[in-house]
N, C-alpha and C. Protein backbone atom coordinates (compact mmCIF):
# COMPACT_ATOMS: atom_id res chain seq x y z
N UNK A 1 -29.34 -19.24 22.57
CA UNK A 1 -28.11 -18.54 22.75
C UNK A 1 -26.98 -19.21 21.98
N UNK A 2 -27.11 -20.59 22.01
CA UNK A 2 -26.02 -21.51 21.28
C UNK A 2 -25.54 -20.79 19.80
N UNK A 3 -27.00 -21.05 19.16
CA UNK A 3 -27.17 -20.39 17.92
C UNK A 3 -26.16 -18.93 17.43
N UNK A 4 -26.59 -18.14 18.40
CA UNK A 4 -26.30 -17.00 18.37
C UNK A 4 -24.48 -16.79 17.87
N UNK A 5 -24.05 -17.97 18.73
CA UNK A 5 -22.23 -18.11 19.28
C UNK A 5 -22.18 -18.64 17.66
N UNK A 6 -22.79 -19.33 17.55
CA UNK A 6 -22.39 -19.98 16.18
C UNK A 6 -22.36 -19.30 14.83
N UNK A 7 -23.23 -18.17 14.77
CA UNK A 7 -23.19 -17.59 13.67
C UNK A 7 -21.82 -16.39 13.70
N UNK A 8 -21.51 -16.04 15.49
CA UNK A 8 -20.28 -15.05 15.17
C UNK A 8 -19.44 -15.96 15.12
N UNK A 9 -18.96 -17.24 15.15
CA UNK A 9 -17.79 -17.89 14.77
C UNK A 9 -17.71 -17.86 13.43
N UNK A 10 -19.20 -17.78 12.71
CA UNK A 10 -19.18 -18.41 10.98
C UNK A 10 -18.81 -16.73 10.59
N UNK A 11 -18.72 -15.70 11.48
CA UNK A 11 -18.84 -14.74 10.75
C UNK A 11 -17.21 -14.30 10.63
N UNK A 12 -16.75 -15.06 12.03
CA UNK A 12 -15.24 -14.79 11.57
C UNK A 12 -14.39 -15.43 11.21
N UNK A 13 -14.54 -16.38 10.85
CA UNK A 13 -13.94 -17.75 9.69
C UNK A 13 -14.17 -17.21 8.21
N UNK A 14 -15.33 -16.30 8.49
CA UNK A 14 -15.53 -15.99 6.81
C UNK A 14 -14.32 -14.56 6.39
N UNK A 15 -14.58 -13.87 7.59
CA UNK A 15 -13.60 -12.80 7.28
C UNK A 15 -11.87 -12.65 6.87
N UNK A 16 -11.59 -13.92 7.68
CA UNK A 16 -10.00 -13.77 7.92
C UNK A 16 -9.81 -14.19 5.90
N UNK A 17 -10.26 -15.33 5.53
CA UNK A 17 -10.20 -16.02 4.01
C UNK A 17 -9.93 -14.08 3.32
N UNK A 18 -11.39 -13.63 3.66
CA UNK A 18 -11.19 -12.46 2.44
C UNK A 18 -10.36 -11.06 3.07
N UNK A 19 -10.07 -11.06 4.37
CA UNK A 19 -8.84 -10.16 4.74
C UNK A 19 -7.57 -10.61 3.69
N UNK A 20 -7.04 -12.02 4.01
CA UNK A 20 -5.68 -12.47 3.21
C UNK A 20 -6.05 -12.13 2.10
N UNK A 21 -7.23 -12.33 1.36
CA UNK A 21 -7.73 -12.41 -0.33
C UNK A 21 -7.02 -10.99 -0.64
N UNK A 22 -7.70 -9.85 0.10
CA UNK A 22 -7.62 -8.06 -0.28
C UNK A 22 -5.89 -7.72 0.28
N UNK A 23 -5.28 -8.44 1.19
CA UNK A 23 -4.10 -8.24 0.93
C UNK A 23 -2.96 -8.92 0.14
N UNK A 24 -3.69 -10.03 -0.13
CA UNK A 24 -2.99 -10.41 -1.51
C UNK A 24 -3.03 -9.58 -2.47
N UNK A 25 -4.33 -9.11 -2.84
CA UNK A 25 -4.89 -8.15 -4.15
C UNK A 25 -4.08 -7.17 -4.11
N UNK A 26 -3.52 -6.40 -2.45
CA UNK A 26 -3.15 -5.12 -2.42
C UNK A 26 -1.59 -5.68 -2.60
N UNK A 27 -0.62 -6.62 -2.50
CA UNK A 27 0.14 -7.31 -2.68
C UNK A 27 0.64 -6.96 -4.27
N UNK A 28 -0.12 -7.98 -4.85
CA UNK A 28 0.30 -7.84 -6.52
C UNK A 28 -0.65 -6.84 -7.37
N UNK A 29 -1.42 -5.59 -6.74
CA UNK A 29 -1.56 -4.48 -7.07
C UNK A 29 -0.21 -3.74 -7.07
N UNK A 30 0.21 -3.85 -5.97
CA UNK A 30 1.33 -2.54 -5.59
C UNK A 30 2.60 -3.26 -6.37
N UNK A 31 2.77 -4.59 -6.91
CA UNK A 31 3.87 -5.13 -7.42
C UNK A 31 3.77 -4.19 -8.88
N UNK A 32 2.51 -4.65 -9.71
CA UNK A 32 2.51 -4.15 -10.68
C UNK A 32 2.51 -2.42 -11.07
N UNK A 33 2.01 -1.93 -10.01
CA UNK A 33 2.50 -0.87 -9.91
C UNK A 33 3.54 -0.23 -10.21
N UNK A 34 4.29 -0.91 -8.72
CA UNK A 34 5.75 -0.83 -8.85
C UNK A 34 6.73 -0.50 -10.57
N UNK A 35 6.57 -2.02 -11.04
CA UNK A 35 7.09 -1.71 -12.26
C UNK A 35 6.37 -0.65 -13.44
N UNK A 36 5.00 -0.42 -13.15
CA UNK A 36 4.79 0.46 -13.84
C UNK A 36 5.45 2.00 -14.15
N UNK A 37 5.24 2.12 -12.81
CA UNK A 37 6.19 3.69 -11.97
C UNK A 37 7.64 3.45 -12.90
N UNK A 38 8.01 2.45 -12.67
CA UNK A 38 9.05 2.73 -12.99
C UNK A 38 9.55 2.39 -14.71
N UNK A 39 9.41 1.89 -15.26
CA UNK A 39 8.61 2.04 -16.28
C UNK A 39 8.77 3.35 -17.05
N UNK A 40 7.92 4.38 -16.58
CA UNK A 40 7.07 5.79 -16.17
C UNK A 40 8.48 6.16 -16.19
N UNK A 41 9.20 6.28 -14.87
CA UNK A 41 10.22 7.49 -14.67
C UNK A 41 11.66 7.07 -15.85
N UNK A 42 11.58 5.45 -16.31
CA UNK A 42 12.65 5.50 -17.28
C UNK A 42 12.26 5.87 -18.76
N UNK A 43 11.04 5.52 -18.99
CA UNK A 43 10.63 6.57 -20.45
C UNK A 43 10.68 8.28 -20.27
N UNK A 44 11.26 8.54 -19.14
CA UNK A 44 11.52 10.06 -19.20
C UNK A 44 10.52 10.92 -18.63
N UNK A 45 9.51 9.78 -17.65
CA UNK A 45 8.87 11.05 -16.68
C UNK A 45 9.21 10.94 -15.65
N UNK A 46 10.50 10.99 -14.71
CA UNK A 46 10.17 10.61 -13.45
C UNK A 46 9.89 10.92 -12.42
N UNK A 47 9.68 12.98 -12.85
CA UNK A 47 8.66 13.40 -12.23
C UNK A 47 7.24 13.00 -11.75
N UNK A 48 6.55 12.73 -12.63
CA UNK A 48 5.20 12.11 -12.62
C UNK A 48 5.04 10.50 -11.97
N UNK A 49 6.18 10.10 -12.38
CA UNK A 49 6.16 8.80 -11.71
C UNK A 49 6.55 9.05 -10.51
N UNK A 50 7.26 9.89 -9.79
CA UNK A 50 7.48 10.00 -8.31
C UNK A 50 6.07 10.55 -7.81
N UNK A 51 5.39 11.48 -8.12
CA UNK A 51 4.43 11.77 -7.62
C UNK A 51 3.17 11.11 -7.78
N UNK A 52 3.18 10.07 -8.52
CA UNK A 52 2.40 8.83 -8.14
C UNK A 52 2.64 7.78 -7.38
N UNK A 53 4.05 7.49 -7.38
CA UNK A 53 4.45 6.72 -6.49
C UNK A 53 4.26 7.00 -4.95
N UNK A 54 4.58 8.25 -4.81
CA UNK A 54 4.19 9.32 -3.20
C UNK A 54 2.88 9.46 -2.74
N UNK A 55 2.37 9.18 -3.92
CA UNK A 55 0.37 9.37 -3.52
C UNK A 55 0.06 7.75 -3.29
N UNK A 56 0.52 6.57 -3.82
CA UNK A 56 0.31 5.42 -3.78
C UNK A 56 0.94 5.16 -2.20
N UNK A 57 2.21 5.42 -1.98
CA UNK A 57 2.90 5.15 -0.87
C UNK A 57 1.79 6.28 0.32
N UNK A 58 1.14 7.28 0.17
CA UNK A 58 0.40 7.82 1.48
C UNK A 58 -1.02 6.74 2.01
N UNK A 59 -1.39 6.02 0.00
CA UNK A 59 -2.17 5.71 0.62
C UNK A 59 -2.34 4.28 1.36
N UNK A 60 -1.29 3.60 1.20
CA UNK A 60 -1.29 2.76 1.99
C UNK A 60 0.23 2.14 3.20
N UNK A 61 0.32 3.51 3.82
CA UNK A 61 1.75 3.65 4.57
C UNK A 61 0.81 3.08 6.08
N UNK A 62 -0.33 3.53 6.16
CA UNK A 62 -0.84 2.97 7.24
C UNK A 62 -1.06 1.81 7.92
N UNK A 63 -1.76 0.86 6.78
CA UNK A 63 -2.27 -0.15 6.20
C UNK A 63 -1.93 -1.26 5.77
N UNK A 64 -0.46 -0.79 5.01
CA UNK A 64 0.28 -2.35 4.94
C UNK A 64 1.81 -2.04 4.43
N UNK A 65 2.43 -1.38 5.70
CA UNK A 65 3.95 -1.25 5.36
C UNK A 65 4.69 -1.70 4.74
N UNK A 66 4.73 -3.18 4.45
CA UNK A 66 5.40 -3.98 3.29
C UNK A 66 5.52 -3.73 2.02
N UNK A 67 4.33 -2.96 1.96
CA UNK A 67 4.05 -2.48 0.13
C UNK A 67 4.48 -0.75 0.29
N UNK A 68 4.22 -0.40 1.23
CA UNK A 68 4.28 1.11 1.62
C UNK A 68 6.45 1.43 1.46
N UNK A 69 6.97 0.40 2.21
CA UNK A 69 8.06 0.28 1.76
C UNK A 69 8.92 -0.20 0.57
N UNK A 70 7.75 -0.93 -0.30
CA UNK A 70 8.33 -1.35 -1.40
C UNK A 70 8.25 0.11 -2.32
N UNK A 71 7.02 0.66 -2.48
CA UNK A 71 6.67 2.11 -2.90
C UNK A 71 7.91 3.23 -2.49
N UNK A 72 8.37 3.17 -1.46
CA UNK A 72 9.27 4.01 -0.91
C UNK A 72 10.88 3.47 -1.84
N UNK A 73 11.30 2.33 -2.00
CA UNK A 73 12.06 2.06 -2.55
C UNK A 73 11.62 2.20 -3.99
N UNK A 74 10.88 2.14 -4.44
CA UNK A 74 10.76 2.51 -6.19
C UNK A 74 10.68 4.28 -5.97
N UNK A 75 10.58 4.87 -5.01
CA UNK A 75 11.07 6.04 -5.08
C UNK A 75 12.04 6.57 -4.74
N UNK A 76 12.87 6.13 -4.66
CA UNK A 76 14.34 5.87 -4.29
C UNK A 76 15.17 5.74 -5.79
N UNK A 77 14.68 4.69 -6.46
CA UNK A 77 14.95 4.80 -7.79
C UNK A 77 14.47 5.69 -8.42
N UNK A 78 13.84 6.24 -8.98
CA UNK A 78 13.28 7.16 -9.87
C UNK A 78 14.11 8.43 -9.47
N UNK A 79 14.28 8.63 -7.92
CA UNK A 79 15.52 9.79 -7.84
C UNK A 79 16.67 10.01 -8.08
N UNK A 80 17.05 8.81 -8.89
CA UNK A 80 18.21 8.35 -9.37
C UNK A 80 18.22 8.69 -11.17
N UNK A 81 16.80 9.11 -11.04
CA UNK A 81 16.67 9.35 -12.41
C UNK A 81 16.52 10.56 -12.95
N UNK A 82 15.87 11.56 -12.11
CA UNK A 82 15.62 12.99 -11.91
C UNK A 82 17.53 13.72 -12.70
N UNK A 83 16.76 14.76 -13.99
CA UNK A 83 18.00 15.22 -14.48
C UNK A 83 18.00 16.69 -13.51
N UNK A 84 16.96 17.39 -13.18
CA UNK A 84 16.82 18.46 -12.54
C UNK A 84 16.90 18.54 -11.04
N UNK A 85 17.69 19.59 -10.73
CA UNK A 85 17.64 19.81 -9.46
C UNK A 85 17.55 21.09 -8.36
N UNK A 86 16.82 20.84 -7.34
CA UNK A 86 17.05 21.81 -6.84
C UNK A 86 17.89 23.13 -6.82
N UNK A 87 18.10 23.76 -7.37
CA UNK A 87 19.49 24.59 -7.00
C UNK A 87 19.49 25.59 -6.24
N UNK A 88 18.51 26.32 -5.33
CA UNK A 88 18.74 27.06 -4.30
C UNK A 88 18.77 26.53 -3.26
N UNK A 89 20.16 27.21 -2.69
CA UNK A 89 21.12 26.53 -1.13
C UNK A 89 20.24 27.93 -0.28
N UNK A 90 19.99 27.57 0.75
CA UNK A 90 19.91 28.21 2.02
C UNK A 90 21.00 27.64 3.21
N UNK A 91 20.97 28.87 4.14
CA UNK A 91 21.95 28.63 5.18
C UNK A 91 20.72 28.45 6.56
N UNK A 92 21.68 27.23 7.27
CA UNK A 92 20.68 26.81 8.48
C UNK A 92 20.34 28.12 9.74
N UNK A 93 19.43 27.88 10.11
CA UNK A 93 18.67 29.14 11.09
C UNK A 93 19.36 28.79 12.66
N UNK A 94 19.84 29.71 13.38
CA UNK A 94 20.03 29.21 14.62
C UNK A 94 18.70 28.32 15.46
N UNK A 95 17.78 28.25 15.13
CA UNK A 95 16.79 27.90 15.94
C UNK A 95 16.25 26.57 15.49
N UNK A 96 16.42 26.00 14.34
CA UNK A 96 16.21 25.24 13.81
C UNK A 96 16.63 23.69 14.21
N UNK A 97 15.97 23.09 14.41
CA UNK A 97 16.60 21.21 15.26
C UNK A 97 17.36 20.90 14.79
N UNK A 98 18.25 19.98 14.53
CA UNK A 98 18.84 19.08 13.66
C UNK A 98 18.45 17.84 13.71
N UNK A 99 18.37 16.99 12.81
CA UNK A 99 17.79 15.64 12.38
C UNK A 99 18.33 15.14 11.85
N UNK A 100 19.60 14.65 12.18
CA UNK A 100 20.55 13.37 11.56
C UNK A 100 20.28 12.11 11.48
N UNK A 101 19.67 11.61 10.28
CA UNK A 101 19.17 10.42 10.52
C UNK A 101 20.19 9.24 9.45
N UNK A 102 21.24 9.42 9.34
CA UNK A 102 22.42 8.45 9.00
C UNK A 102 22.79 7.18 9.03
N UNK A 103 22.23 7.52 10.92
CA UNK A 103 23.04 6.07 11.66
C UNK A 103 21.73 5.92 12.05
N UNK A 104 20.31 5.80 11.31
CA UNK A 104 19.21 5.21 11.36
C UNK A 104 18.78 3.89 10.43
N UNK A 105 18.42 2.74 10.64
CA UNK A 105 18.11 1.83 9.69
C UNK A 105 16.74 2.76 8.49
N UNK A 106 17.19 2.09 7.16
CA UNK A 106 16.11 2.95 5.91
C UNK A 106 14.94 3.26 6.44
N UNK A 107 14.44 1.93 6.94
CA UNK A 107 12.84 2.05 7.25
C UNK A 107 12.47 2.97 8.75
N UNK A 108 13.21 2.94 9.35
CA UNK A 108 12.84 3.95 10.92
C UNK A 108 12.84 5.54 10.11
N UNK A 109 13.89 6.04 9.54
CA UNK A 109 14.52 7.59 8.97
C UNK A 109 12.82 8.30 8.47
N UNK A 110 12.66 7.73 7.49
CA UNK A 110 11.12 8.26 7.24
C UNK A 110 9.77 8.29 8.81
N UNK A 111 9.99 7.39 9.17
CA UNK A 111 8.95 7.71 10.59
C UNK A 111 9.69 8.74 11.45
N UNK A 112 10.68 8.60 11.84
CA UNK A 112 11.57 10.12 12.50
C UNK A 112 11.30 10.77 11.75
N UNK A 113 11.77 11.13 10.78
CA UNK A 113 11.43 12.72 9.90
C UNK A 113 9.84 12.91 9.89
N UNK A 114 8.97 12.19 9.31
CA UNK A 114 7.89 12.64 9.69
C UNK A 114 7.23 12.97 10.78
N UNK A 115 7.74 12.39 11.84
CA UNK A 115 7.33 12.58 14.05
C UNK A 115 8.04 13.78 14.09
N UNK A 116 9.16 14.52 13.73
CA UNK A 116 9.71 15.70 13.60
C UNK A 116 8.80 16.78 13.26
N UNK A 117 8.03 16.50 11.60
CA UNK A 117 7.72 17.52 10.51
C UNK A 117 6.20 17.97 12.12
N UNK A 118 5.89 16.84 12.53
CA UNK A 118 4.78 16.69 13.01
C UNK A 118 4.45 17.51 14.08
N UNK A 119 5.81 17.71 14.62
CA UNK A 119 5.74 18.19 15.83
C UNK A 119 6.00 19.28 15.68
N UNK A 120 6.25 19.92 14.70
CA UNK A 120 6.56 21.39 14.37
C UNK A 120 5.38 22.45 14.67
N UNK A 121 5.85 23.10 15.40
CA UNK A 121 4.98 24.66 15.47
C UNK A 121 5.04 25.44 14.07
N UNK A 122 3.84 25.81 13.89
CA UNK A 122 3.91 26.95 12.32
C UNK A 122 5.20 28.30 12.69
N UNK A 123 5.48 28.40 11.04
CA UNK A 123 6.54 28.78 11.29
C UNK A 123 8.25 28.34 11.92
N UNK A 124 7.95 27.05 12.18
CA UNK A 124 9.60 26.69 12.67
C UNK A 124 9.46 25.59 11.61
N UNK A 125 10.90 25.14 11.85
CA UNK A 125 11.41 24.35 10.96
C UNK A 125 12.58 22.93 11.51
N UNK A 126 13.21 22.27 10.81
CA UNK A 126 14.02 21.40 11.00
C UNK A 126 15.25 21.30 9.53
N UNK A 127 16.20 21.18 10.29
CA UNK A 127 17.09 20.51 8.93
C UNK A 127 17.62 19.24 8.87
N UNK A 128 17.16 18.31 8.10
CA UNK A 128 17.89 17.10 8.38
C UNK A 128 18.53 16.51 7.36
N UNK A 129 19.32 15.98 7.83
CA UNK A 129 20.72 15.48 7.47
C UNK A 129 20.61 13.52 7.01
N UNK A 130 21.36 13.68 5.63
CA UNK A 130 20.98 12.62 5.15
C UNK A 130 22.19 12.26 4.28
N UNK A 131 22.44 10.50 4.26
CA UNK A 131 23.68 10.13 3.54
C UNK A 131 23.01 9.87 1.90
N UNK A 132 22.28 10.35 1.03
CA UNK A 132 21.76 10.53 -0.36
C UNK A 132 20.80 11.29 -0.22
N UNK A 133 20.38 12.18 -1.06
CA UNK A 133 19.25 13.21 -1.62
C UNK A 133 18.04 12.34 -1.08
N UNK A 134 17.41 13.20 -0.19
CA UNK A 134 15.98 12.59 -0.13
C UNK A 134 14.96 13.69 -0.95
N UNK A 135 15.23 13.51 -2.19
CA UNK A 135 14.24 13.84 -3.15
C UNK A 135 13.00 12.83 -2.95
N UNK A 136 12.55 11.57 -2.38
CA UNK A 136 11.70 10.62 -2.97
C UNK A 136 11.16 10.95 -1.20
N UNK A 137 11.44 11.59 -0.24
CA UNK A 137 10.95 12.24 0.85
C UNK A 137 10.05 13.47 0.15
N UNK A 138 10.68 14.05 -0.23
CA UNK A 138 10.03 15.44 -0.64
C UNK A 138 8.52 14.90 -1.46
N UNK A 139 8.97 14.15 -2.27
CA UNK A 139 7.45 13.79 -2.89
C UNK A 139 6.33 12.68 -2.05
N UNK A 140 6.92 12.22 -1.19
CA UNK A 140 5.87 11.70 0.17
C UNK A 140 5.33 12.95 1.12
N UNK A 141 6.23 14.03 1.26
CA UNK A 141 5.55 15.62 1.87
C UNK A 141 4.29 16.15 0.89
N UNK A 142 5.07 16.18 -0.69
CA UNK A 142 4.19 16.55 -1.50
C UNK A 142 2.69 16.06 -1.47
N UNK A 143 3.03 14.64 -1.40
CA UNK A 143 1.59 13.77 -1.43
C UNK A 143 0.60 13.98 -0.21
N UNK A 144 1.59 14.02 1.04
CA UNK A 144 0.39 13.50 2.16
C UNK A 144 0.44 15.16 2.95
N UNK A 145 1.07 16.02 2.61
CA UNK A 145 1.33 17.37 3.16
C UNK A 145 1.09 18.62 2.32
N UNK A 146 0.45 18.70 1.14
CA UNK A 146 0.50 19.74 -0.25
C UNK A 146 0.15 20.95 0.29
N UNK A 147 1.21 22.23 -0.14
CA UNK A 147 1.12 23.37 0.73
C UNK A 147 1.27 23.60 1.85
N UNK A 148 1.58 22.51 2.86
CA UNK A 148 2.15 22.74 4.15
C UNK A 148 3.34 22.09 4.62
N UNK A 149 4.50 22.54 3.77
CA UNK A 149 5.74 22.65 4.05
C UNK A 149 6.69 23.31 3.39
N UNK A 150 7.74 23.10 3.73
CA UNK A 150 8.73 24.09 2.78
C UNK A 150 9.92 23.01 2.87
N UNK A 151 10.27 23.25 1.38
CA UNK A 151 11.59 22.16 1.46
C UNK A 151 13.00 23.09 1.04
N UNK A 152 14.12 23.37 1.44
CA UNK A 152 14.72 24.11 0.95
C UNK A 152 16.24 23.28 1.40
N UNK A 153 17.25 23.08 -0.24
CA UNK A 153 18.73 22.89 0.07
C UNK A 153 19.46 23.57 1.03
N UNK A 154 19.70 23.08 1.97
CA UNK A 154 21.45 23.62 2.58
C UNK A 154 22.45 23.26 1.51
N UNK A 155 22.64 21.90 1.55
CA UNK A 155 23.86 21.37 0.99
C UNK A 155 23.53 19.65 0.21
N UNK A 156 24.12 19.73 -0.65
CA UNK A 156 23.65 18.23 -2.08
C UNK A 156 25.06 17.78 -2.53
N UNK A 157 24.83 17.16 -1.51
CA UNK A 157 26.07 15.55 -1.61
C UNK A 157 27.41 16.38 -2.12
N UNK A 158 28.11 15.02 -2.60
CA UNK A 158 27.87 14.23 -2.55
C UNK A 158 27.47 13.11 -1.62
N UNK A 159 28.07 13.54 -0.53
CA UNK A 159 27.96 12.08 0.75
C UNK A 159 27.18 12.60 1.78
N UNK A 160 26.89 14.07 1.58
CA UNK A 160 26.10 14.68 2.70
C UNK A 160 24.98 15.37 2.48
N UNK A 161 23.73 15.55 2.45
CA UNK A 161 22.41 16.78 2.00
C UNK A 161 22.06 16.82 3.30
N UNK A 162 21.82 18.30 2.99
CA UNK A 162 20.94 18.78 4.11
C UNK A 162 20.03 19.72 3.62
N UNK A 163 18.87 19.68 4.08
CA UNK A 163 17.42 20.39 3.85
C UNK A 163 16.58 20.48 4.44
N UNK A 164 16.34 22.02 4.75
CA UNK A 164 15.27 22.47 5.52
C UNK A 164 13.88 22.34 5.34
N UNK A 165 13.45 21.49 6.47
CA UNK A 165 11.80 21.32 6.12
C UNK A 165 11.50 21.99 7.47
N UNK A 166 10.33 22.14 6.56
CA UNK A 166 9.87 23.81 7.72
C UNK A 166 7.85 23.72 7.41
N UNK A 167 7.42 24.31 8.59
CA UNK A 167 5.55 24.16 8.57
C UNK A 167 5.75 25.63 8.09
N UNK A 168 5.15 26.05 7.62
CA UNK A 168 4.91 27.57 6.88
C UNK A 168 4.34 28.59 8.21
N UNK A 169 4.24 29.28 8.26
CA UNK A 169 3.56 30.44 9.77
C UNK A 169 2.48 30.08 8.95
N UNK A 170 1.24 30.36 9.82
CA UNK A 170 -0.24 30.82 10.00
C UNK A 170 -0.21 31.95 9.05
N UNK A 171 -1.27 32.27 8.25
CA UNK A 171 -1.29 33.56 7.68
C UNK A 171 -2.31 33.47 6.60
């Protein structure tokens, strides 16, 4: 039985070494990344670079928030870079929540808005309210949500946006 104890100790002495190893790796993976993306959106795509950045940030928002937030902030920049914009305004629905997330610290605003999108019945919606364009939101919907949402302007800053995100009806 001794034996037995001894080989699951050796088995988890061995693990923790190559857990740190793969989050190191995922560490200065997502660094170099990082500057790649961006990189990407200042040679004049930063379309493409947001929507890699949004697919990189779904896939590891679970997994290792540190990098998931660094991803979120290089998409933050690149929306700073975007020459195009939305330009159809819609007016808010009486039925619709409101989601002011302002007087939220950066990193909570994205987990509220998404516990919101989440909780939505098909067909309803939310508008939430934000102190800069969350364009670099829209392409985290894009990534981890494709075809099941709707993003639509109320109103684009300067100091205030608001935009309706909405689950589409059943159909």
């Amino acid at each position: 039985m001794g034996s037995h104890l001894g080989v699951a100790e050796s088995l988890s002495t061995e693990l923790i070494p190559h857990e740190t190893a793969c989050d190191h790796t995922v560490e200065a993976l997502t660094k170099i990344l990082a500057r790649a993306l961006r990189q990407l959106g200042e040679s004049g795509a930063p379309e493409a670079a947001s929507r890699l950045a949004a697919q990189a940030w779904v896939t590891v928002r679970s997994s290792h928030r540190p990098q998931a937030e660094r991803l979120a902030g290089v998409l933050h920049y690149l929306a700073r870079l975007h020459t195009d914009g939305f330009s159809e305004e819609i007016v808010m629905s009486a039925t619709d929540q409101l989601l002011d997330v302002r007087a939220e610290t950066p990193a909570r605003r994205h987990d509220l808005i998404f516990e919101t999108y989440t909780s939505l019945a098909p067909g309803t919606g939310f508008v939430l309210v934000n102190d800069h364009d969350p364009k670099p939101l829209y392409y985290q919907f894009a990534a981890e949500h494709e075809g099941a949402f709707t993003w639509e302007y109320i109103e684009q800053g300067p100091e205030v946006w608001r935009v309706r995100i909405g689950r589409p009806a059943a159909g």
